[in-house]
PDB file of N, CA and C in Angstrom:
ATOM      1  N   UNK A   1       0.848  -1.173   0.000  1.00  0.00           N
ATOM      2  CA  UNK A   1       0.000   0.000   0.000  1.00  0.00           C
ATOM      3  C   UNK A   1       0.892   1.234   0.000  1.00  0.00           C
ATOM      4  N   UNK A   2       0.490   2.191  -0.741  1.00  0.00           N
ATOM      5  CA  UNK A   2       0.983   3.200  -0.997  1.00  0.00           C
ATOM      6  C   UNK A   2       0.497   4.788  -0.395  1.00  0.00           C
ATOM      7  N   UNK A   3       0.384   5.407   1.191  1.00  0.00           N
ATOM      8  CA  UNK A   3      -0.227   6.016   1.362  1.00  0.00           C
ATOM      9  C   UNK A   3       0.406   7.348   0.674  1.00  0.00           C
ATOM     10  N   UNK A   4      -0.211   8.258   0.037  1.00  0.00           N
ATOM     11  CA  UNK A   4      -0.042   9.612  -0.839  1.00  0.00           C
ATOM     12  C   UNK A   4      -0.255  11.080   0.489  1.00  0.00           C
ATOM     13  N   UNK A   5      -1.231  11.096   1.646  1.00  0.00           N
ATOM     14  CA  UNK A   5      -1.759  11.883   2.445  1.00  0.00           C
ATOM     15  C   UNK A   5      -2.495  11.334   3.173  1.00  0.00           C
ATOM     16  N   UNK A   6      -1.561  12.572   4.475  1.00  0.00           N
ATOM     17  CA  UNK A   6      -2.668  11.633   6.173  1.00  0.00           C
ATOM     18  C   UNK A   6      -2.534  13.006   6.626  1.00  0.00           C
ATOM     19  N   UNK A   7      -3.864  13.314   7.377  1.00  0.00           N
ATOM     20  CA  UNK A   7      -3.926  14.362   8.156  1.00  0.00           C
ATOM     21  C   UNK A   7      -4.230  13.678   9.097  1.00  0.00           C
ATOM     22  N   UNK A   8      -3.676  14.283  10.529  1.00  0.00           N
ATOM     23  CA  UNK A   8      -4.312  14.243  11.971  1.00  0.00           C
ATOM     24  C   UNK A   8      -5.433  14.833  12.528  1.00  0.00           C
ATOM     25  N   UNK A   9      -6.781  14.000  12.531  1.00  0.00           N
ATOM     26  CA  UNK A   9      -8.049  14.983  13.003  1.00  0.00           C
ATOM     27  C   UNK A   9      -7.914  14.824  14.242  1.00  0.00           C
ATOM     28  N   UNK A  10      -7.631  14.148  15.036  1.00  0.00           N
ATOM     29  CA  UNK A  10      -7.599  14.131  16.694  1.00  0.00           C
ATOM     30  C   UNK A  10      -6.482  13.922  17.090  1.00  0.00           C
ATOM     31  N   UNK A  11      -5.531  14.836  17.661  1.00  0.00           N
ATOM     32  CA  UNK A  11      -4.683  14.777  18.561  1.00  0.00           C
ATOM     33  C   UNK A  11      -4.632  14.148  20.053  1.00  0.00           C
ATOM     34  N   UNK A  12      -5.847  14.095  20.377  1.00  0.00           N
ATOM     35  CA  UNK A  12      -6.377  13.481  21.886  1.00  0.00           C
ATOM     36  C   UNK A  12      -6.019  12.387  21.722  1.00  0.00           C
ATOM     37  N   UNK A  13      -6.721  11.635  22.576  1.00  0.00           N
ATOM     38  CA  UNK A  13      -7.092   9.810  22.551  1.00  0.00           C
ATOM     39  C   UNK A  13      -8.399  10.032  22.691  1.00  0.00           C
ATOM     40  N   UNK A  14      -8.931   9.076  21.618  1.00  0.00           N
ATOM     41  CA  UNK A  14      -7.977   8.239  20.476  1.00  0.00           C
ATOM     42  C   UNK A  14      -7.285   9.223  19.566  1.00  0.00           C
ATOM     43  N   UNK A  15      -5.720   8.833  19.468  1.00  0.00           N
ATOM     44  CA  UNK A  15      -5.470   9.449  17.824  1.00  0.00           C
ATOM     45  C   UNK A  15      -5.765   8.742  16.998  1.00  0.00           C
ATOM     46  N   UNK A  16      -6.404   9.753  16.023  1.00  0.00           N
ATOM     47  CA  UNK A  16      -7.117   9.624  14.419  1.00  0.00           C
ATOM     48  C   UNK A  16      -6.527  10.303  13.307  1.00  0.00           C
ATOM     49  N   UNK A  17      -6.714   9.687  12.291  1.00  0.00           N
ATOM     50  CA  UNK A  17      -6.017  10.022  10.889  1.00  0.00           C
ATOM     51  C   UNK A  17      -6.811   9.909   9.719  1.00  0.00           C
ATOM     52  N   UNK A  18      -7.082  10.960   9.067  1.00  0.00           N
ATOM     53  CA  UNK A  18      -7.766  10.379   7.454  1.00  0.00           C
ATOM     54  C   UNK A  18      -6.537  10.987   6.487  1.00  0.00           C
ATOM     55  N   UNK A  19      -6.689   9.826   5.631  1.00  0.00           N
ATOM     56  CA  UNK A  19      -5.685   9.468   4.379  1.00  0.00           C
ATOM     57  C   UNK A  19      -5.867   8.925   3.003  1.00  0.00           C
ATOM     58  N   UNK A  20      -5.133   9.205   1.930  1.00  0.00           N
ATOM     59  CA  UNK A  20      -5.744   8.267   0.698  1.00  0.00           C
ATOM     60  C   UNK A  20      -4.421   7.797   0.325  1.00  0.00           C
ATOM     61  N   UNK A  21      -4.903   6.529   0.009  1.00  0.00           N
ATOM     62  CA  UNK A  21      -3.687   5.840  -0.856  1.00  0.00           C
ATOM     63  C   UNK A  21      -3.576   6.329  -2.109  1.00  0.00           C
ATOM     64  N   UNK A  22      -2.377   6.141  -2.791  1.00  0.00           N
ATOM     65  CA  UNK A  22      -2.197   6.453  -4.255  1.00  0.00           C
ATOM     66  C   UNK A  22      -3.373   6.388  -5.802  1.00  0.00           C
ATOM     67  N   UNK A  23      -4.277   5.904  -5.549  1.00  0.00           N
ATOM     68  CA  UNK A  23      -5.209   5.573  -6.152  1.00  0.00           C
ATOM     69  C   UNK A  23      -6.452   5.936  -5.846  1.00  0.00           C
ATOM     70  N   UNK A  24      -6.296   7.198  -4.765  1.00  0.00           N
ATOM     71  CA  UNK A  24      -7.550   7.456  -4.246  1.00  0.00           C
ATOM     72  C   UNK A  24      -8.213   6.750  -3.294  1.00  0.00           C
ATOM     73  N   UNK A  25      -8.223   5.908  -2.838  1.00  0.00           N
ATOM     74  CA  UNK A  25      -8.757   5.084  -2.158  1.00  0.00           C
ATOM     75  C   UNK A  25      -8.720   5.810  -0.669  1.00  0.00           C
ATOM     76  N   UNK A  26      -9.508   6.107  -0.022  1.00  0.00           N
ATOM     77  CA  UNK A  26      -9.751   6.511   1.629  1.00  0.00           C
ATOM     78  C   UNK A  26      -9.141   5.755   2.493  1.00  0.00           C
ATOM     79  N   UNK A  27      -8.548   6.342   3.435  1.00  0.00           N
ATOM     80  CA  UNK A  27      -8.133   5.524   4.747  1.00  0.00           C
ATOM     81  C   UNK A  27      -8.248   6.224   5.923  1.00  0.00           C
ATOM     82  N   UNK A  28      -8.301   5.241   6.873  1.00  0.00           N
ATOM     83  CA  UNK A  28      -8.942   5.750   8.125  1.00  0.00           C
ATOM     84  C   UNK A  28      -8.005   5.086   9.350  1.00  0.00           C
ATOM     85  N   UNK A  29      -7.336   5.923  10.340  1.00  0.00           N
ATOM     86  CA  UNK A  29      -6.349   4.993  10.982  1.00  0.00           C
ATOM     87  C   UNK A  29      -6.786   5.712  12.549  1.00  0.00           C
ATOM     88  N   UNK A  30      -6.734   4.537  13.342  1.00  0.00           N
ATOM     89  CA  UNK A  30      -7.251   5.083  14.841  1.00  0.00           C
ATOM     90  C   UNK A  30      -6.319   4.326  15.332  1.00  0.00           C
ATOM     91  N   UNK A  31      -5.917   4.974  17.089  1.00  0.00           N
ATOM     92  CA  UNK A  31      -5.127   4.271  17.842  1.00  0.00           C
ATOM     93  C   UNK A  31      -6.314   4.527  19.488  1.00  0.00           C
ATOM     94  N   UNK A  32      -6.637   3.499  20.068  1.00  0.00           N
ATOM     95  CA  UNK A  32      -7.249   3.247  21.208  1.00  0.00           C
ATOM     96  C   UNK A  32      -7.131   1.952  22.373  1.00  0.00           C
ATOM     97  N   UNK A  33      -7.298   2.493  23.053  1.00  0.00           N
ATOM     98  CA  UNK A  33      -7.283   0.925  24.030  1.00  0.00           C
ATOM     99  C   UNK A  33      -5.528   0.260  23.757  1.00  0.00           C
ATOM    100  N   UNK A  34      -4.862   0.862  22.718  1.00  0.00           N
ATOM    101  CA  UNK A  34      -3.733   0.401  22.412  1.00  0.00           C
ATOM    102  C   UNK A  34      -3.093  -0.224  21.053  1.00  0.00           C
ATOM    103  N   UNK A  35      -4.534  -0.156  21.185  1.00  0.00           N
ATOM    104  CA  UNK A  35      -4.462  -1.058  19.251  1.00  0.00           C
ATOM    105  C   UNK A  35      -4.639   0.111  18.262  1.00  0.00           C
ATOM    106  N   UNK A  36      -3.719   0.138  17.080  1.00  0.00           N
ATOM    107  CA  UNK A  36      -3.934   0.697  16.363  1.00  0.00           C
ATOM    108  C   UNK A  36      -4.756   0.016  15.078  1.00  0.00           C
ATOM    109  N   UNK A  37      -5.428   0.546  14.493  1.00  0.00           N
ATOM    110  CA  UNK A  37      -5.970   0.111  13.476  1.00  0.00           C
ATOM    111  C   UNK A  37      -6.115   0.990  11.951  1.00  0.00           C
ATOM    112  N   UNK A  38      -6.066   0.531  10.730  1.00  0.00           N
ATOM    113  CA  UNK A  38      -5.730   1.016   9.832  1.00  0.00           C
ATOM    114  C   UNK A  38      -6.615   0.661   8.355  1.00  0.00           C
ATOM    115  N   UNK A  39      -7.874   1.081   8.842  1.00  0.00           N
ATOM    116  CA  UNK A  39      -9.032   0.294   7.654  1.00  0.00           C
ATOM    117  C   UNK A  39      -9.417   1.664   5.838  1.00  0.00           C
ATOM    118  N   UNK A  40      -9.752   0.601   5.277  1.00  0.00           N
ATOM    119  CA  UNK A  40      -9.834   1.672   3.667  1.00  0.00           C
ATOM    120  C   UNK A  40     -10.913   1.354   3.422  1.00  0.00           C
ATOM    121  N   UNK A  41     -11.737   1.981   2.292  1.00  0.00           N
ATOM    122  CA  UNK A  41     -12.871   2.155   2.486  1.00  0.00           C
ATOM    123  C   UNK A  41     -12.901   2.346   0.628  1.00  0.00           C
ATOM    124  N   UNK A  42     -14.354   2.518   0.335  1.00  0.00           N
ATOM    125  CA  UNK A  42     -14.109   2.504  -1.220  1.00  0.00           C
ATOM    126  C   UNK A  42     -13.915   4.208  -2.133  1.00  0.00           C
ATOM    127  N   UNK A  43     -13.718   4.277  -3.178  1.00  0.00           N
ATOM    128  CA  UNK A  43     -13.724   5.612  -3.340  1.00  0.00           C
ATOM    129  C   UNK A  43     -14.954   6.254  -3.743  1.00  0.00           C
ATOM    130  N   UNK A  44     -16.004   5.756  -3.774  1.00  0.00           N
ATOM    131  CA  UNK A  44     -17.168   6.046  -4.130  1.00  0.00           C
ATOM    132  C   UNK A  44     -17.344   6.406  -3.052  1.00  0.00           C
ATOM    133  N   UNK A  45     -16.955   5.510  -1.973  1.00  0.00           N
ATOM    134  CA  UNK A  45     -17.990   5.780  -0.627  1.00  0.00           C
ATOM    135  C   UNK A  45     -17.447   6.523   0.494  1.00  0.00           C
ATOM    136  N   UNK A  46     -16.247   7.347  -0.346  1.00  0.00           N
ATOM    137  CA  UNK A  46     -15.306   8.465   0.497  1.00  0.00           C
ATOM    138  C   UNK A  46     -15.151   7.737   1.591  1.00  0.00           C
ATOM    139  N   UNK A  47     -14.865   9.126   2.873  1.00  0.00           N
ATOM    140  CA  UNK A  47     -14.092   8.998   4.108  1.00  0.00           C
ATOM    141  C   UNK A  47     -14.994   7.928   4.917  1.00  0.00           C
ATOM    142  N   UNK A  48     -16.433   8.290   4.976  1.00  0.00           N
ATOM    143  CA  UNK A  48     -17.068   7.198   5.638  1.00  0.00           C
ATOM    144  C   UNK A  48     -16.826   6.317   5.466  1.00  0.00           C
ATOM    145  N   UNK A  49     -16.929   5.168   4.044  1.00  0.00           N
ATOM    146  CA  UNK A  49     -16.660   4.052   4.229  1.00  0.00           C
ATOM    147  C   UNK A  49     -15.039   3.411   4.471  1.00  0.00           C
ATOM    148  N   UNK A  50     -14.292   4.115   4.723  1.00  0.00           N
ATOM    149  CA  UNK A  50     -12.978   4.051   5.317  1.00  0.00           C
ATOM    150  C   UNK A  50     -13.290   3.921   6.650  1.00  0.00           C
ATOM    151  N   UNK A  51     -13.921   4.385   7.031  1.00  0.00           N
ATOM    152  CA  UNK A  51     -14.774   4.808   8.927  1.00  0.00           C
ATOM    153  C   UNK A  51     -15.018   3.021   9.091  1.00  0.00           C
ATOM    154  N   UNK A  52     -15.868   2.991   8.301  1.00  0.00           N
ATOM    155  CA  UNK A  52     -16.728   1.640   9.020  1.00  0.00           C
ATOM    156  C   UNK A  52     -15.902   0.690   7.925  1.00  0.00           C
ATOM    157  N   UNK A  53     -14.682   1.100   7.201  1.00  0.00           N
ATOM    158  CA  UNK A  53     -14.817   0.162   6.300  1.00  0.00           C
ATOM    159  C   UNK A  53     -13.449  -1.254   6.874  1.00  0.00           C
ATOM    160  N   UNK A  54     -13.130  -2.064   6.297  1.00  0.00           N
ATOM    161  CA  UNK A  54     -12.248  -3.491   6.494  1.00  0.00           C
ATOM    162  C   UNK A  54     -10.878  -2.695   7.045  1.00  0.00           C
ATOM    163  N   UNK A  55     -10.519  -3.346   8.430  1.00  0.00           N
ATOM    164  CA  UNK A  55      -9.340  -3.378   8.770  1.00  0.00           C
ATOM    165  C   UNK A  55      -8.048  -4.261   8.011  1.00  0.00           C
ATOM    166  N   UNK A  56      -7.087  -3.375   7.326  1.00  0.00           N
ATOM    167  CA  UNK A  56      -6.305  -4.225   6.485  1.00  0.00           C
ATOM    168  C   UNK A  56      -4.974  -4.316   7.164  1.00  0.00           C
ATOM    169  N   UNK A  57      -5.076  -3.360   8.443  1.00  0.00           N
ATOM    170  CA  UNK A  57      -3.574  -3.467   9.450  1.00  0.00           C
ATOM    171  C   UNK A  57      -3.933  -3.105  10.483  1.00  0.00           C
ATOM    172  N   UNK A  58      -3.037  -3.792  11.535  1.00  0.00           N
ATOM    173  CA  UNK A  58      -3.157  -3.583  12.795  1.00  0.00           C
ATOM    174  C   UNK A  58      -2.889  -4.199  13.989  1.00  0.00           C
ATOM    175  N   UNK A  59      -2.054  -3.359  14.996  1.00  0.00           N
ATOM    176  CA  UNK A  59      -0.928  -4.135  15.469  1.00  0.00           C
ATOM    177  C   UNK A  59      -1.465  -3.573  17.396  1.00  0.00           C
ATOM    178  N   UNK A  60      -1.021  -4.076  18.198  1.00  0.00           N
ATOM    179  CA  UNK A  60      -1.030  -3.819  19.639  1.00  0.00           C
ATOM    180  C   UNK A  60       0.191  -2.701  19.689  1.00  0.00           C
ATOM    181  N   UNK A  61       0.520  -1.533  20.859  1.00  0.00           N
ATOM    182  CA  UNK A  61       1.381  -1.023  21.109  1.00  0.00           C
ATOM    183  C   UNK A  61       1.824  -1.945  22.479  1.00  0.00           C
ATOM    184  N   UNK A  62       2.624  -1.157  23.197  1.00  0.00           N
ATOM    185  CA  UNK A  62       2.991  -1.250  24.242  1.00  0.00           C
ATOM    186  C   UNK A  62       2.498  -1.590  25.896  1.00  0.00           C
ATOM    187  N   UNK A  63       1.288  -0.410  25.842  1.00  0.00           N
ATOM    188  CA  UNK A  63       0.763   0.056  26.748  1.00  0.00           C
ATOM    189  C   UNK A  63      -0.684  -0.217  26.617  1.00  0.00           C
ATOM    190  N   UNK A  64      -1.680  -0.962  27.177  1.00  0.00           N
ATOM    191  CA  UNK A  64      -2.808  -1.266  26.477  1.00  0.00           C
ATOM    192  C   UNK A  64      -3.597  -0.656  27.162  1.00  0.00           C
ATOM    193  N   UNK A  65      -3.643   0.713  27.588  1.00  0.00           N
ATOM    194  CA  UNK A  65      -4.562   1.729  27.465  1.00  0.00           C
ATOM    195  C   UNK A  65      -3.950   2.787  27.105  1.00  0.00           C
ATOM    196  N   UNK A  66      -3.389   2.710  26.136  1.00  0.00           N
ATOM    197  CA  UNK A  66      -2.743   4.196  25.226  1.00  0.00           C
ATOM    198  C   UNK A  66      -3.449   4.473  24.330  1.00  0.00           C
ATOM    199  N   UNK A  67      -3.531   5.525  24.205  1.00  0.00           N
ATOM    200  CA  UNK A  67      -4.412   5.842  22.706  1.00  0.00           C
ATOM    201  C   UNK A  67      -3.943   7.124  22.135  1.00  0.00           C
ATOM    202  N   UNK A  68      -2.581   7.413  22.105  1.00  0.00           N
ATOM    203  CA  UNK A  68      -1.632   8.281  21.693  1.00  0.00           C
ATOM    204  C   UNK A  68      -0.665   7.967  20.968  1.00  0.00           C
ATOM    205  N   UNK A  69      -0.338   8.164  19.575  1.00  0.00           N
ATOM    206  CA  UNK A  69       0.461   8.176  18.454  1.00  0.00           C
ATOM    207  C   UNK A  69       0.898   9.547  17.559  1.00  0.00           C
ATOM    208  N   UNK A  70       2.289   9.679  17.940  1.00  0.00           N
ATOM    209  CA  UNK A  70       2.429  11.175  17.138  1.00  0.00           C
ATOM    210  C   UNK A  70       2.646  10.420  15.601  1.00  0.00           C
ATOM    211  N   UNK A  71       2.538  11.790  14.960  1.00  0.00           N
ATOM    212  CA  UNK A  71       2.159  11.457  12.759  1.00  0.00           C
ATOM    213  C   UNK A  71       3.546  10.136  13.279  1.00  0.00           C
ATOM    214  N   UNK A  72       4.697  10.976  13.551  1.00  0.00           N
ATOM    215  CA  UNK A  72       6.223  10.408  13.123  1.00  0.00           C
ATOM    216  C   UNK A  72       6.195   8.609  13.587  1.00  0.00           C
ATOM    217  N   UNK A  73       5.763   8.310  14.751  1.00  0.00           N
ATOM    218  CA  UNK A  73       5.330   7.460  15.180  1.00  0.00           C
ATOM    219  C   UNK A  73       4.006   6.502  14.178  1.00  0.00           C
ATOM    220  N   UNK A  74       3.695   6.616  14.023  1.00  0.00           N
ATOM    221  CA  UNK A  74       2.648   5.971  13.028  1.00  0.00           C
ATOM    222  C   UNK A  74       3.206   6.136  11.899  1.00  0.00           C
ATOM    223  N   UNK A  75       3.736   6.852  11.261  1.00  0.00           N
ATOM    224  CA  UNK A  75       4.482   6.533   9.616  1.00  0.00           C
ATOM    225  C   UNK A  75       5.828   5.366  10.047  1.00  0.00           C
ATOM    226  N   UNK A  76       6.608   5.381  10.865  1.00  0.00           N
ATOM    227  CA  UNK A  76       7.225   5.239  11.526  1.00  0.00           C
ATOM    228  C   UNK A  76       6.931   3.177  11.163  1.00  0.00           C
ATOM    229  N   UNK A  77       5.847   2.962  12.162  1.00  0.00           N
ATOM    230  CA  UNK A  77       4.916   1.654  11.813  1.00  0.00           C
ATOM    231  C   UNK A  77       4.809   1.083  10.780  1.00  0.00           C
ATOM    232  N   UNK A  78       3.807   2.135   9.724  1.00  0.00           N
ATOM    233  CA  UNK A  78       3.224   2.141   8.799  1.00  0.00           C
ATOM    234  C   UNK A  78       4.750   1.438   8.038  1.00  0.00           C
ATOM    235  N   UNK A  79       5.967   2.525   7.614  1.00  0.00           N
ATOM    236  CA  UNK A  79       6.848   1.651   7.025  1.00  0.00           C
ATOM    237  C   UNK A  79       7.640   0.280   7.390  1.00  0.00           C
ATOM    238  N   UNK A  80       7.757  -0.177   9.005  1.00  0.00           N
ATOM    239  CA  UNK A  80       7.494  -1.256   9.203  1.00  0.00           C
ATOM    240  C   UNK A  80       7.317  -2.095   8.888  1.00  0.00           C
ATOM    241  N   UNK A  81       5.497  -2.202   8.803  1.00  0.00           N
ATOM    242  CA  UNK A  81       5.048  -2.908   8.019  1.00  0.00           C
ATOM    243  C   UNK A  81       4.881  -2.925   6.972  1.00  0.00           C
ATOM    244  N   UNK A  82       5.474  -2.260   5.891  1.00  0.00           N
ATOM    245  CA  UNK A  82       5.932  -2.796   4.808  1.00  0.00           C
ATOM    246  C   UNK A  82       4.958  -1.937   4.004  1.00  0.00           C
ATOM    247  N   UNK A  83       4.157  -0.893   4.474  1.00  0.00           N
ATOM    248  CA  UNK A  83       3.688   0.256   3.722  1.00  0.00           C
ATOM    249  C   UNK A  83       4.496   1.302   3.015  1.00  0.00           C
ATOM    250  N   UNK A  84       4.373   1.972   2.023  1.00  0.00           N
ATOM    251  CA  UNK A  84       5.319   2.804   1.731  1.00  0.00           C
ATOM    252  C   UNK A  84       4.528   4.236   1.769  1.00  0.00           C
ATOM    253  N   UNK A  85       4.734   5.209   2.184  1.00  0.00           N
ATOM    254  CA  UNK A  85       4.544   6.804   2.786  1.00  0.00           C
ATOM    255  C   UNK A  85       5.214   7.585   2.053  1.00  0.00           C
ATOM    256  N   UNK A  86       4.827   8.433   0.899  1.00  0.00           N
ATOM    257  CA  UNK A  86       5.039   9.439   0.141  1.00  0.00           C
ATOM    258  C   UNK A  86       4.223  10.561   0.684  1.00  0.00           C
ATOM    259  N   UNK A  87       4.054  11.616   1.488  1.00  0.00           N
ATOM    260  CA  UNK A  87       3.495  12.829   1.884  1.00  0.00           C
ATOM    261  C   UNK A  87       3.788  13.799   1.388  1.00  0.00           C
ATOM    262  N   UNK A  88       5.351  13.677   0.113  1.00  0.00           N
ATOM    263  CA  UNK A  88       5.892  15.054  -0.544  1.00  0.00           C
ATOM    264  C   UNK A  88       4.567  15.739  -1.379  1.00  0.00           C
TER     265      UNK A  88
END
């Protein structure tokens, strides 16, 4: 997966992220309870169905009531696991 743009809508807990992959495609990434999660959604059905749509990653942190991830920290992951992050 190729994410193109991620903004941070919630800085709190949970941190939240909306994003599109290279192809347009919506993504939706939350961190709560500890788990981060990282679901896409269709492009017809914009940001919402990224919201409710299929978790395609997602991993436990550390601390399992954290729900705090800075951007650097989550791209950080994201390439990890084997995502690649273009934001230029």
């Amino acid at each position: 997966m190729r994410l193109v743009k991620l903004v941070n809508t919630c800085t709190a807990c949970p941190s939240q992220w909306e994003g599109k992959l290279d192809d347009g495609t919506p993504v939706y990434i939350r961190k709560r309870w500890g788990w981060c999660s990282v679901c896409v959604g269709t492009k017809e059905g914009g940001m919402d169905s990224a919201v409710m749509g299929n978790e395609v990653l997602g991993w436990n942190g550390d601390d399992a009531m954290d729900g705090f991830l800075s951007d650097e920290e989550l791209i950080a992951e994201l390439i990890l696991r084997d995502w690649e992050v273009d934001l230029s």
